[in-house]
C-alpha atoms as a PDB file:
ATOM      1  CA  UNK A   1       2.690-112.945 -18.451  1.00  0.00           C
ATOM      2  CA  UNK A   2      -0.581-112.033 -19.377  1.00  0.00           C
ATOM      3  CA  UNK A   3      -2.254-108.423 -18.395  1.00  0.00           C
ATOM      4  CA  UNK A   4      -5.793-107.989 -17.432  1.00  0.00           C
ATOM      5  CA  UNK A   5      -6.581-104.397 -17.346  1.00  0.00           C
ATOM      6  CA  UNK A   6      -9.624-102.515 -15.946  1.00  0.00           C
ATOM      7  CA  UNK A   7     -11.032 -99.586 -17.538  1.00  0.00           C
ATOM      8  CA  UNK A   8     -11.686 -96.464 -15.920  1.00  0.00           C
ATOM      9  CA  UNK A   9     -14.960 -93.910 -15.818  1.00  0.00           C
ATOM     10  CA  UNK A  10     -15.907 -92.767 -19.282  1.00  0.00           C
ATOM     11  CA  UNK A  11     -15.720 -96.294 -20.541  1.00  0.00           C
ATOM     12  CA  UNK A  12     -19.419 -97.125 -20.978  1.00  0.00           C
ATOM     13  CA  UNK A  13     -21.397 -96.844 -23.576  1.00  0.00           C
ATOM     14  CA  UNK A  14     -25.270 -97.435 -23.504  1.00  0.00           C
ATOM     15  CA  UNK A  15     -26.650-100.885 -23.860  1.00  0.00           C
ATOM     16  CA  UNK A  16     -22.733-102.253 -23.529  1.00  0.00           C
ATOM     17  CA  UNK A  17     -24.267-104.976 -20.907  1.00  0.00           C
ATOM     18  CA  UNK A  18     -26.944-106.362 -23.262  1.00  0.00           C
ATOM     19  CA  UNK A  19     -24.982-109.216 -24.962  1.00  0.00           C
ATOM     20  CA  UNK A  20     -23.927-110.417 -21.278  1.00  0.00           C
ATOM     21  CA  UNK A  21     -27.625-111.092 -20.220  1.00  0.00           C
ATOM     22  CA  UNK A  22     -27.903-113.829 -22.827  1.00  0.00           C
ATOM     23  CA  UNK A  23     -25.195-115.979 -20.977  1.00  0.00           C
ATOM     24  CA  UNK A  24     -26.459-118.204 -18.150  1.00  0.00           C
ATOM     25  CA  UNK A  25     -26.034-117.015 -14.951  1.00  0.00           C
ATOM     26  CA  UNK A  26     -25.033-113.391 -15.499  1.00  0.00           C
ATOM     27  CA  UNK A  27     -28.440-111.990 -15.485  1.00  0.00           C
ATOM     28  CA  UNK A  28     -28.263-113.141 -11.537  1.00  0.00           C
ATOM     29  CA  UNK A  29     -24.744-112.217 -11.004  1.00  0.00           C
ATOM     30  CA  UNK A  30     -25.651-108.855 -12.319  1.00  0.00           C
ATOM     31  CA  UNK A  31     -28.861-109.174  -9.902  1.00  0.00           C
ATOM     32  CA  UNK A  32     -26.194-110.167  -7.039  1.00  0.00           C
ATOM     33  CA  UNK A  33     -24.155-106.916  -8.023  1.00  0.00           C
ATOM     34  CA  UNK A  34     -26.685-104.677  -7.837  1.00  0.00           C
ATOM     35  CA  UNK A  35     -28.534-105.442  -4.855  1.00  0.00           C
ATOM     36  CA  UNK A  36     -24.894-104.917  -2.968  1.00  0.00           C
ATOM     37  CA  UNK A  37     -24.498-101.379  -4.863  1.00  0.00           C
ATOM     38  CA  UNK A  38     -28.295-100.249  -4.640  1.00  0.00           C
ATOM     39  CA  UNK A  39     -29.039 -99.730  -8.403  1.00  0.00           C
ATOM     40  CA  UNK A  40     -30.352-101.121 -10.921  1.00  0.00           C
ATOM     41  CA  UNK A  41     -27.143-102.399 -13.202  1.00  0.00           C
ATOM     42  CA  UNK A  42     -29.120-104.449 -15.361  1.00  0.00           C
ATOM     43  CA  UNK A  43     -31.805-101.464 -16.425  1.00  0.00           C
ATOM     44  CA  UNK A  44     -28.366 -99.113 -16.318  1.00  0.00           C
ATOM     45  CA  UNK A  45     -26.245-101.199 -18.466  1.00  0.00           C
ATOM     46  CA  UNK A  46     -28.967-102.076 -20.846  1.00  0.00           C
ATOM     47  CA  UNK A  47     -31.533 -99.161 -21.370  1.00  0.00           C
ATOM     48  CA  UNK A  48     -30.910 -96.045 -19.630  1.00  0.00           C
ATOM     49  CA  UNK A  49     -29.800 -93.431 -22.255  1.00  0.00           C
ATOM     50  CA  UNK A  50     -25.588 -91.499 -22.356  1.00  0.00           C
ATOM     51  CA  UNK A  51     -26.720 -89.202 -20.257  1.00  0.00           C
ATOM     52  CA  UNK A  52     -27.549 -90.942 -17.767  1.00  0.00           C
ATOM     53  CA  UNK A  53     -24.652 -93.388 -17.227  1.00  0.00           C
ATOM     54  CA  UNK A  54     -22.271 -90.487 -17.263  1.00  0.00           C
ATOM     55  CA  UNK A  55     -23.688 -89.881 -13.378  1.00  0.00           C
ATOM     56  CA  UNK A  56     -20.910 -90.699 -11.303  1.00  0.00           C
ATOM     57  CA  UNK A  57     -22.549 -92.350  -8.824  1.00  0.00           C
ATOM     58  CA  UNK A  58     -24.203 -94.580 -11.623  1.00  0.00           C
ATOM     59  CA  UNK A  59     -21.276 -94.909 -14.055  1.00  0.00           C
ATOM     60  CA  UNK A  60     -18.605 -95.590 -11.587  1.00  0.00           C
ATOM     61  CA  UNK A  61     -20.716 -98.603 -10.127  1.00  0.00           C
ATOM     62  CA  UNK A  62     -21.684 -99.935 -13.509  1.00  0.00           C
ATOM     63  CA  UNK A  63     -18.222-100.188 -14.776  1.00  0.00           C
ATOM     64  CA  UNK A  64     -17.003-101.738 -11.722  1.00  0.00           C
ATOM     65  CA  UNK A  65     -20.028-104.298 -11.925  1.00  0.00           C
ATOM     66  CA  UNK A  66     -18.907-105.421 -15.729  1.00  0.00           C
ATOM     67  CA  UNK A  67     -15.854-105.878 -15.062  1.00  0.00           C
ATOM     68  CA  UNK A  68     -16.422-107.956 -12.479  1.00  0.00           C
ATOM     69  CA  UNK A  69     -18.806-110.095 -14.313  1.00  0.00           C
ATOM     70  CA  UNK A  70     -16.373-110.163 -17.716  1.00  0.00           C
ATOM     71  CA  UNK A  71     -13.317-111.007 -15.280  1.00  0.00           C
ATOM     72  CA  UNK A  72     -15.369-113.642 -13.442  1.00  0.00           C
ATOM     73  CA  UNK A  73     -16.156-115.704 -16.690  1.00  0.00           C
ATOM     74  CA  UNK A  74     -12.670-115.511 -17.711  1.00  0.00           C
ATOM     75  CA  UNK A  75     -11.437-116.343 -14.211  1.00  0.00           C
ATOM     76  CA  UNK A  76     -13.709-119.610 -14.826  1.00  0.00           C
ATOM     77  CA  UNK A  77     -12.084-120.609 -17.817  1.00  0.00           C
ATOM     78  CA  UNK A  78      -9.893-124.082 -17.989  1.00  0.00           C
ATOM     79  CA  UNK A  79      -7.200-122.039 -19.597  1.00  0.00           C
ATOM     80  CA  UNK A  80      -7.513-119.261 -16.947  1.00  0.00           C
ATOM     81  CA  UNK A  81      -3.904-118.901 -14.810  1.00  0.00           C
ATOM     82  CA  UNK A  82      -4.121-116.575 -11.726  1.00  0.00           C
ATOM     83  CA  UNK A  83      -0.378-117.054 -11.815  1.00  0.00           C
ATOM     84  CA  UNK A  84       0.960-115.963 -15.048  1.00  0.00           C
ATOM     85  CA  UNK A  85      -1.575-113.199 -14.833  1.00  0.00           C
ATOM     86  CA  UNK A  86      -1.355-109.155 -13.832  1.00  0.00           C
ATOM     87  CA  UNK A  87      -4.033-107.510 -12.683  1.00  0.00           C
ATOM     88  CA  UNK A  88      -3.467-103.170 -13.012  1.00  0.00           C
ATOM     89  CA  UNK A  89      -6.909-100.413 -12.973  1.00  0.00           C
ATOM     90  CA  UNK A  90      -7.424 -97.355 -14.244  1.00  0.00           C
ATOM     91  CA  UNK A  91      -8.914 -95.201 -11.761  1.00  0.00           C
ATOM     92  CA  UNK A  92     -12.516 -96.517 -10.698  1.00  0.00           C
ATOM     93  CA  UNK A  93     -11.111 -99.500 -12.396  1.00  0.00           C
ATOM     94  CA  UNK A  94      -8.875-100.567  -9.749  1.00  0.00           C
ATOM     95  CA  UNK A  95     -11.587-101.387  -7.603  1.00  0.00           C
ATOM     96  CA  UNK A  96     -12.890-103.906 -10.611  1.00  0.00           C
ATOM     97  CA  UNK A  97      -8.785-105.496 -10.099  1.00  0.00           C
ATOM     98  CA  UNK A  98      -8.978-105.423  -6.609  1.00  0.00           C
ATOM     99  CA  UNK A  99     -12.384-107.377  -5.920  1.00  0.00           C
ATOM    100  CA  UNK A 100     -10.778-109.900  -8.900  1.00  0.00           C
ATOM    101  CA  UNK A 101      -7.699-110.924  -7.547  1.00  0.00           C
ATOM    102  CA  UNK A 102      -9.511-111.606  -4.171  1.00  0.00           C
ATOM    103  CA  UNK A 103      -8.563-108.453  -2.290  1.00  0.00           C
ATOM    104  CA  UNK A 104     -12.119-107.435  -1.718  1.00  0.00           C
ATOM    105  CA  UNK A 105     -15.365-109.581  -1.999  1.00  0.00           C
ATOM    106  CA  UNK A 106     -17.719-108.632  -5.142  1.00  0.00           C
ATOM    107  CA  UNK A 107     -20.077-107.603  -2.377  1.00  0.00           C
ATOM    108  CA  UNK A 108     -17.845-105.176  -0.353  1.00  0.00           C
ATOM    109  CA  UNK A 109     -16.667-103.775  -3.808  1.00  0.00           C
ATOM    110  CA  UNK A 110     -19.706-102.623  -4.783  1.00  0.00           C
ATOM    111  CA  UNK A 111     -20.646-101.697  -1.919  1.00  0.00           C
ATOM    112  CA  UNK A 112     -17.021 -99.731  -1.759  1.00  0.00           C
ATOM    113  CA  UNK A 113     -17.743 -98.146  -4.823  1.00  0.00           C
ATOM    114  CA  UNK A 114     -21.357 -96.739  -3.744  1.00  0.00           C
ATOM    115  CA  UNK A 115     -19.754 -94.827  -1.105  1.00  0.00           C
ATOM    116  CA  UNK A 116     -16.969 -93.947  -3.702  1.00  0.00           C
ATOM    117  CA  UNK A 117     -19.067 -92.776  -6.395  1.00  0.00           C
ATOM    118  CA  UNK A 118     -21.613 -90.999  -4.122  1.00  0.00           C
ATOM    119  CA  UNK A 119     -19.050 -89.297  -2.492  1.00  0.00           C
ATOM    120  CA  UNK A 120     -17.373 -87.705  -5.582  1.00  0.00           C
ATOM    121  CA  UNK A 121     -20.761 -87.162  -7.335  1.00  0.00           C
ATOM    122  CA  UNK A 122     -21.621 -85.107  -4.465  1.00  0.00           C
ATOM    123  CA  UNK A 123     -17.975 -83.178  -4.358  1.00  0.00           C
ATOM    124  CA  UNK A 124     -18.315 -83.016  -7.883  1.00  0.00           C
ATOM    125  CA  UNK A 125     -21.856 -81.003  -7.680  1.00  0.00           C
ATOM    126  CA  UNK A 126     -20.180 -78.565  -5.059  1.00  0.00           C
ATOM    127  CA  UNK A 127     -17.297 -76.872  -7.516  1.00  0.00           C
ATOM    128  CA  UNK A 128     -17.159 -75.825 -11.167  1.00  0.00           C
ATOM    129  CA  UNK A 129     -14.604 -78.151 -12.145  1.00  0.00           C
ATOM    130  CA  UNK A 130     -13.300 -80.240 -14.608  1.00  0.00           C
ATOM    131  CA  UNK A 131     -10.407 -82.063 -16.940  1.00  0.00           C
ATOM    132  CA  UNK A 132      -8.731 -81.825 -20.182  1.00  0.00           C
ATOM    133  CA  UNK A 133      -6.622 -83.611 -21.930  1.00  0.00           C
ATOM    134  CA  UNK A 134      -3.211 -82.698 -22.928  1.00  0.00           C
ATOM    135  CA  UNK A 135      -1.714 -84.192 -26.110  1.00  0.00           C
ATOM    136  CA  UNK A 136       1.615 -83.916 -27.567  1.00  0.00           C
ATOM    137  CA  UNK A 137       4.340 -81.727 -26.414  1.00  0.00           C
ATOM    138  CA  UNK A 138       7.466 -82.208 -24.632  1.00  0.00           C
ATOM    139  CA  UNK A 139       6.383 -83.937 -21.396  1.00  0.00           C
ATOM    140  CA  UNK A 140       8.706 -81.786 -18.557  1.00  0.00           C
ATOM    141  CA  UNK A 141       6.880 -78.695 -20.141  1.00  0.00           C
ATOM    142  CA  UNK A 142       3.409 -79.690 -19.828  1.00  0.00           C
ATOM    143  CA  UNK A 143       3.675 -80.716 -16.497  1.00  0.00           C
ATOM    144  CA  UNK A 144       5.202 -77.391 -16.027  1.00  0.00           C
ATOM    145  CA  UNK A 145       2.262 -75.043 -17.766  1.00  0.00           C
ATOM    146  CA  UNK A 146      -0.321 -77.113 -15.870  1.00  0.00           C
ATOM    147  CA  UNK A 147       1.406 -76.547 -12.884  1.00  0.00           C
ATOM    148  CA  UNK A 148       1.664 -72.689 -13.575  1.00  0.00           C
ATOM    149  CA  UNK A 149      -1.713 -72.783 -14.353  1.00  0.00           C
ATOM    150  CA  UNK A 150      -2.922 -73.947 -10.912  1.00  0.00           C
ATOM    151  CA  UNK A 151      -4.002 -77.034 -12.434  1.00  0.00           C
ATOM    152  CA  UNK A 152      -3.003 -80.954 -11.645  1.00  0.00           C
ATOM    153  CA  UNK A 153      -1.742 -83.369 -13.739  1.00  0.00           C
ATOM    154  CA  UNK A 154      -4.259 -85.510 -12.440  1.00  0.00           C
ATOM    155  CA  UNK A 155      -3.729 -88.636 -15.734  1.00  0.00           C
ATOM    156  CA  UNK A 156      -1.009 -89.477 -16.809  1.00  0.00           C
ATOM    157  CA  UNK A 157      -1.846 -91.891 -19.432  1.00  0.00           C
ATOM    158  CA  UNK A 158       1.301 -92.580 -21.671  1.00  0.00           C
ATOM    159  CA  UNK A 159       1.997 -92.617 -25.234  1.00  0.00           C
ATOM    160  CA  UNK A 160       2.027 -88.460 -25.197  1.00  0.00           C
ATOM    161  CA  UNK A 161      -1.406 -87.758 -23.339  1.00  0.00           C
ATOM    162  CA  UNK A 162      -1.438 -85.685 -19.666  1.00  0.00           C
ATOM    163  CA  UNK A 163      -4.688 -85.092 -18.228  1.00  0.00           C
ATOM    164  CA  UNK A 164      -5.150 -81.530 -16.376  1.00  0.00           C
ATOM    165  CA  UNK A 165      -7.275 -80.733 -14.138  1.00  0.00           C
ATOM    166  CA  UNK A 166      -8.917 -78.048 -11.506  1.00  0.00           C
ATOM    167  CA  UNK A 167     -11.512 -75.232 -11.900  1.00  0.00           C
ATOM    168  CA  UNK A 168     -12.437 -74.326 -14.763  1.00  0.00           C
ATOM    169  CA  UNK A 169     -12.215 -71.058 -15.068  1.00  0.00           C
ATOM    170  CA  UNK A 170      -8.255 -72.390 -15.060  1.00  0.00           C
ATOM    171  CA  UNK A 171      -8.820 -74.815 -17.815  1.00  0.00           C
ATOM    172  CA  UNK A 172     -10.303 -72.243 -19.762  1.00  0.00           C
ATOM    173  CA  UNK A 173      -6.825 -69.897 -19.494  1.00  0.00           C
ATOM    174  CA  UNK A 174      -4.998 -73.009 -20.064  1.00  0.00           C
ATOM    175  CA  UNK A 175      -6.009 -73.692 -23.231  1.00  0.00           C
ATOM    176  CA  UNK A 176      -6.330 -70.283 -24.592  1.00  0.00           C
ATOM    177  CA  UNK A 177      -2.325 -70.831 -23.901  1.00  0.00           C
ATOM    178  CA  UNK A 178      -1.732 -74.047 -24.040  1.00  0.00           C
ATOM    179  CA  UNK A 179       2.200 -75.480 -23.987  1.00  0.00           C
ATOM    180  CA  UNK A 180       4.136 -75.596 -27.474  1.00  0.00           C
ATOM    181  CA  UNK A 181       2.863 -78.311 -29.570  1.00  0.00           C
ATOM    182  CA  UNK A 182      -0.071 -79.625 -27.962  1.00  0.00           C
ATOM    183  CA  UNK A 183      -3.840 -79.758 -28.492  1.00  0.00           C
ATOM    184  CA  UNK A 184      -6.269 -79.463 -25.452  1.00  0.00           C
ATOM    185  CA  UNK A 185      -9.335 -81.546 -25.652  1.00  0.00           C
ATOM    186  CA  UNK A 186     -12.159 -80.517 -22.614  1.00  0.00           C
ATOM    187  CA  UNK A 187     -13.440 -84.223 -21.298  1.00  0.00           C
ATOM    188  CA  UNK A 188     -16.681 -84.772 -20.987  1.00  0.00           C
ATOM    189  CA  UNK A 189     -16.784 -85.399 -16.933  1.00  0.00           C
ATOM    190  CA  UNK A 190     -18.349 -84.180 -13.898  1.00  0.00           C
ATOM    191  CA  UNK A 191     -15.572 -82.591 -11.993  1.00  0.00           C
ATOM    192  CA  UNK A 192     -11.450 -82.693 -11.503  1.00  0.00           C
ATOM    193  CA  UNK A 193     -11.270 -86.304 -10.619  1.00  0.00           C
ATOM    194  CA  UNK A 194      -8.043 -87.188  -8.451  1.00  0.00           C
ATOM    195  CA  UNK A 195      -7.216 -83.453  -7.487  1.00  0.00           C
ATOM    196  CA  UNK A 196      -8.573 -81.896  -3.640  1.00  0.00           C
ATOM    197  CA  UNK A 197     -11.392 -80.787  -5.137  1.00  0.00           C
ATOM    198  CA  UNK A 198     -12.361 -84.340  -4.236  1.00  0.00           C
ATOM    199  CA  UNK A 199     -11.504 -84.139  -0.418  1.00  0.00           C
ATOM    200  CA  UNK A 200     -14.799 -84.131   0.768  1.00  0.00           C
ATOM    201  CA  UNK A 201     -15.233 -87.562  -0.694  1.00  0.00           C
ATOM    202  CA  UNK A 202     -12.480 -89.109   1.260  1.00  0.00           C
ATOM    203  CA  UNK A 203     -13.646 -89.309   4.981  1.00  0.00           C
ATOM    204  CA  UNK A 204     -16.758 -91.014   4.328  1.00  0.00           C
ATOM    205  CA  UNK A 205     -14.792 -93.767   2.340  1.00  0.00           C
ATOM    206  CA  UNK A 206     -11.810 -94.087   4.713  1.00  0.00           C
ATOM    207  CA  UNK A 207     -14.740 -94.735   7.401  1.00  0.00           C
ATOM    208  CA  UNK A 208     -16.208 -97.467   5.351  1.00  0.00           C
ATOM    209  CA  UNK A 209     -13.055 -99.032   4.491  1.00  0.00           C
ATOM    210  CA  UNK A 210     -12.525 -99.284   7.770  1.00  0.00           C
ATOM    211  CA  UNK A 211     -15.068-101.698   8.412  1.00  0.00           C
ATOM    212  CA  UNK A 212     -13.959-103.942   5.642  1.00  0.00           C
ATOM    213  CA  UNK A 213     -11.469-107.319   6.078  1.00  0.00           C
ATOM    214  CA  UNK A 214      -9.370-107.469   2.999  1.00  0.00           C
ATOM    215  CA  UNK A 215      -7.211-110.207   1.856  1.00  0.00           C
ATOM    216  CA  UNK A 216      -3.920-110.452   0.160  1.00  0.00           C
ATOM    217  CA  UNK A 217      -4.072-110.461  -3.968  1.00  0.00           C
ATOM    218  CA  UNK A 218      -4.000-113.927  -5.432  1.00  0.00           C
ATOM    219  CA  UNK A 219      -1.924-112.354  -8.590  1.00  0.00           C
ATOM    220  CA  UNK A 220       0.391-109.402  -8.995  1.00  0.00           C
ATOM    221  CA  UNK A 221      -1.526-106.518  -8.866  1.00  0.00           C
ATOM    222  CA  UNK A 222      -0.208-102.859  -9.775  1.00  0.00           C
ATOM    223  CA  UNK A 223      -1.356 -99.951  -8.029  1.00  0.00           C
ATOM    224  CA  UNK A 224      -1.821 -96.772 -10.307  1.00  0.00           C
ATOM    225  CA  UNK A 225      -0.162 -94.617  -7.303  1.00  0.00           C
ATOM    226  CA  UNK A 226       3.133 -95.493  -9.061  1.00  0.00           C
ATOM    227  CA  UNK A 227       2.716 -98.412 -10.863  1.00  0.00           C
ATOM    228  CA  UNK A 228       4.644-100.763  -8.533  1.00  0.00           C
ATOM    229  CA  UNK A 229       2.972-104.176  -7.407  1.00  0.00           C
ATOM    230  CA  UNK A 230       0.941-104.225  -4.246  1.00  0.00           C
ATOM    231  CA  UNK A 231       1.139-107.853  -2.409  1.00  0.00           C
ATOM    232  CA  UNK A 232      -1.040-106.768   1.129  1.00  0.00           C
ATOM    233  CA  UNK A 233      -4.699-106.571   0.836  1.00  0.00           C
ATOM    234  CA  UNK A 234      -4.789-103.587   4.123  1.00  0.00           C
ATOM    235  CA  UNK A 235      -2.171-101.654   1.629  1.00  0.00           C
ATOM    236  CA  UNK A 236      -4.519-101.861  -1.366  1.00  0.00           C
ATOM    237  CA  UNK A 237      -7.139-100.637   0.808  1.00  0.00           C
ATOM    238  CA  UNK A 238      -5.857 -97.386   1.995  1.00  0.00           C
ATOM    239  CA  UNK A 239      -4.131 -96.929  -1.912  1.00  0.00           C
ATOM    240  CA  UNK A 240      -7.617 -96.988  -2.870  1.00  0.00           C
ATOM    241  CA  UNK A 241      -8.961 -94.717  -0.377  1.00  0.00           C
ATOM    242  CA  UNK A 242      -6.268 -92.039  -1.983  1.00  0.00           C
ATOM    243  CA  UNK A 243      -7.165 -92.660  -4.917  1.00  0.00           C
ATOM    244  CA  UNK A 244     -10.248 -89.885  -4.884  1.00  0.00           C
ATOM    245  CA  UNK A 245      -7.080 -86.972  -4.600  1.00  0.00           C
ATOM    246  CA  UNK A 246      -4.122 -88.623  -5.554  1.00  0.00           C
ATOM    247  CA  UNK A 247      -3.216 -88.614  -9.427  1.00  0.00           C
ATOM    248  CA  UNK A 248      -3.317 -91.952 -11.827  1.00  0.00           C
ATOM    249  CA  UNK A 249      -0.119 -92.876 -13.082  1.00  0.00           C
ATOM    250  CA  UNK A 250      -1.366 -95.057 -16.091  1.00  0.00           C
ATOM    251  CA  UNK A 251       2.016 -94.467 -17.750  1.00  0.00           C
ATOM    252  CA  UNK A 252       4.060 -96.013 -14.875  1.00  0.00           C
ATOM    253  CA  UNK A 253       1.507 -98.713 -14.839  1.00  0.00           C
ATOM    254  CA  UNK A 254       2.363 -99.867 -18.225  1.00  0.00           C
ATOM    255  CA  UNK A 255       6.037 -99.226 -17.703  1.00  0.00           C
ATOM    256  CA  UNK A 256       5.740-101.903 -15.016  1.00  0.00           C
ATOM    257  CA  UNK A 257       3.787-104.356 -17.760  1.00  0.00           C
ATOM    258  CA  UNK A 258       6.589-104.018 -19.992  1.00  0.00           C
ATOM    259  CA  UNK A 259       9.353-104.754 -17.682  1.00  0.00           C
ATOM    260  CA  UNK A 260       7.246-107.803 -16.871  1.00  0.00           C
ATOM    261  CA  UNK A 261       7.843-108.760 -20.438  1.00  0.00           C
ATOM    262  CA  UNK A 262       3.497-108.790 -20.497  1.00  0.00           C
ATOM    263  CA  UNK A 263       2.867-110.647 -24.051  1.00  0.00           C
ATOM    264  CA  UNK A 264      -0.645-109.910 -24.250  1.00  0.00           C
ATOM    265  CA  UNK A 265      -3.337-107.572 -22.749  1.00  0.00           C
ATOM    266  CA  UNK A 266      -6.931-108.197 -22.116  1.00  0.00           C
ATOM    267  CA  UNK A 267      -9.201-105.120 -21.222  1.00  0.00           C
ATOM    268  CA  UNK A 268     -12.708-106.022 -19.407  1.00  0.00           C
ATOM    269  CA  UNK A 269     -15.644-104.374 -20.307  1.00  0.00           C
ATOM    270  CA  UNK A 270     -16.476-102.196 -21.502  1.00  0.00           C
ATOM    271  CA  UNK A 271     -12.876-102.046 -23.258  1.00  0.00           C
ATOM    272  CA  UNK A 272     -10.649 -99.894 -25.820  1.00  0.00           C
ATOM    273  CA  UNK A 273      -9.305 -97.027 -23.345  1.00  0.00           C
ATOM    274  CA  UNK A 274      -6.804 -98.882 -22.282  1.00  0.00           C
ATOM    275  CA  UNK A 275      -5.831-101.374 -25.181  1.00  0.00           C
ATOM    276  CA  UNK A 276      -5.805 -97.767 -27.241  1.00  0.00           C
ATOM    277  CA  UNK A 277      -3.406 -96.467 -24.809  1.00  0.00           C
ATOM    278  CA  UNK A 278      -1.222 -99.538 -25.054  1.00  0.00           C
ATOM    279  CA  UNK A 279      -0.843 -99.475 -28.978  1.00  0.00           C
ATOM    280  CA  UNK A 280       1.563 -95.940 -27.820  1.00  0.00           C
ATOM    281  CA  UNK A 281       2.766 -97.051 -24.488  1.00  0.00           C
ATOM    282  CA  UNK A 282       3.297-101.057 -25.160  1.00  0.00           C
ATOM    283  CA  UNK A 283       3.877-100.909 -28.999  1.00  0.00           C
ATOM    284  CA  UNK A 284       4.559-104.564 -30.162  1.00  0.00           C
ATOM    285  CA  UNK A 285       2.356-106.239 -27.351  1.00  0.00           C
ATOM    286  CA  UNK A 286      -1.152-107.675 -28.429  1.00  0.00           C
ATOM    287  CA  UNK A 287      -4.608-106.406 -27.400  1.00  0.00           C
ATOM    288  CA  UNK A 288      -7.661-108.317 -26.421  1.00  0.00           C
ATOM    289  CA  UNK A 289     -11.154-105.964 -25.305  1.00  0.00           C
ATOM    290  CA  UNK A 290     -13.528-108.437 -23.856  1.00  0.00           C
ATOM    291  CA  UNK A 291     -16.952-106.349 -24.653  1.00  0.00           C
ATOM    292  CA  UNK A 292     -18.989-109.230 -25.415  1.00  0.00           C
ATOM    293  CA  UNK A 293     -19.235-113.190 -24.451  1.00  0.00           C
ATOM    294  CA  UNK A 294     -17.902-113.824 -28.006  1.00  0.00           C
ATOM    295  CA  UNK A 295     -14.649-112.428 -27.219  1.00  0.00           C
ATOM    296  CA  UNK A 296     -13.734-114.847 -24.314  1.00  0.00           C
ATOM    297  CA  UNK A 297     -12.736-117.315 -26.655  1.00  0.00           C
ATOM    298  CA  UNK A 298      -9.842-114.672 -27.860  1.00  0.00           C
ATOM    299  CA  UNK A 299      -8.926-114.101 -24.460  1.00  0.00           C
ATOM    300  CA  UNK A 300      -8.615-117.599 -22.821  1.00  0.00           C
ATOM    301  CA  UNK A 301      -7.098-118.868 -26.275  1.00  0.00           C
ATOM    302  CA  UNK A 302      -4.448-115.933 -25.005  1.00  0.00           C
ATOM    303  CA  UNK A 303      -2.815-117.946 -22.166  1.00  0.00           C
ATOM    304  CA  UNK A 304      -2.749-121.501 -24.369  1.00  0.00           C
ATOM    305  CA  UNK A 305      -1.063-119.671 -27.140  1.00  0.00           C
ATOM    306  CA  UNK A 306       1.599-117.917 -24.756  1.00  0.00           C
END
């Protein structure tokens, strides 16, 4: 089996889409994209400055967006086999795996992921919150001292790293005592992502989502609820839809991969997060980041080797 994993908000770096707009046809894909999402993706992904893609309601969007254009051109490959493949999403990210295995049209997805990232931008905005990450330590006892702290475990990413977060007045405390034999690194985000301080975000998507017709996944396709595959496109859907409050169990996610006996993962753009985290969780198995046209070769020469 062969993994194609979607990166998650934080991913993007400025100008990552630039390389893309010299192969035929993506310029208007892109064009396609962003009419559905109501932004500019092309100016986003090419000019606009850090500061500005780290907007939620512009990174989450222009993440989704390159993925889907990456995954499209190595869906088109010859080599390309929906069957031997896994699809699994990191966050925003499972959005990017659910409009490529079919569940969702490109246009709903971005147009899902407008009201997703809007929503959250705006919950975001309305609390002083945030995340940190938690690395090292004995697992059982971080989970505990975030949970004493009145923090969530909202990532759990594998390969020793715990993401907490809440206000952050409470992340503050927590890492002036952090658990034995850890280090606390603040993340650079707007708010606690997949914790209730994102519950205003959820009606507004569960509305929209219920206007949408979804389809059953043409490949296996994880959910990061739990890791476990998802085979109906109404119960991707409503995972999705949780999503905004309900933790990310990366870990589980790549538990799954391995009992799959997954030879080699690919990460779309804009990739490393997730290959990175695989070098701990899935030591042994290969990574591929598809960041530029150049790398599909690497990729679709992935299935003919396997």
């Amino acid at each position: 089996m062969i993994a194609v994993v979607c990166p998650g908000q934080g991913s993007q770096k400025p100008g990552f889409l630039k390389p893309w707009l010299e192969v035929e046809g993506i310029k208007e894909h892109l064009q396609t994209l962003s009419s559905a999402a109501d932004l500019d993706l092309i100016h986003f992904g090419t000019e606009a400055d850090e500061d500005t893609i780290k907007d939620t309601a512009i990174a989450q969007p222009l993440i989704v967006a390159a993925g889907i254009v990456a995954g499209a051109a190595l869906k088109r490959s010859d080599s390309f086999d929906a069957k031997r493949t896994v699809f699994a999403g990191h966050s925003v990210g499972e959005i990017t795996a659910a409009a490529l295995t079919g569940v969702l049209s490109e246009e709903d997805a971005m147009k899902f992921i407008r009201v997703r990232a809007k929503g959250m931008a705006e919950a975001a905005s309305a609390a002083s919150s945030g995340m940190s990450a938690v690395l090292g330590g004995v697992e059982d006892d971080v989970r505990a001292a975030i949970s004493d702290a009145g923090l969530t475990a909202a990532n759990s990413n594998g390969g020793g790293q715990i993401v907490a977060a809440g206000s952050l007045d409470s992340l503050k405390q927590f890492a002036e005592n952090p658990p034995a034999k850890t280090r606390i690194i603040p993340l650079k985000v707007a708010g606690a992502f997949h914790t209730d301080f994102m519950s205003s975000a959820v009606r507004p998507l569960k509305e929209f989502a219920a206007t949408l017709n979804p389809s059953d996944p043409q490949s296996k396709l994880l959910t990061n609820f739990d890791g476990s595959e998802i085979s109906l496109g109404s119960a991707v859907i409503e995972s999705l839809v949780a999503q905004i409050t309900r933790p990310v169990r990366w870990d589980l996610c790549m538990q799954t991969l391995s009992s799959l006996d997954v030879e080699k993962i690919i990460e779309l753009a804009p990739a490393g997060t997730l290959i990175g985290l695989a070098k701990r969780g899935l030591k042994g198995t290969e990574g591929i980041a598809l960041n530029v046209p150049e790398d599909l070769m690497t990729a679709t020469a992935a299935y003919s080797a396997s």
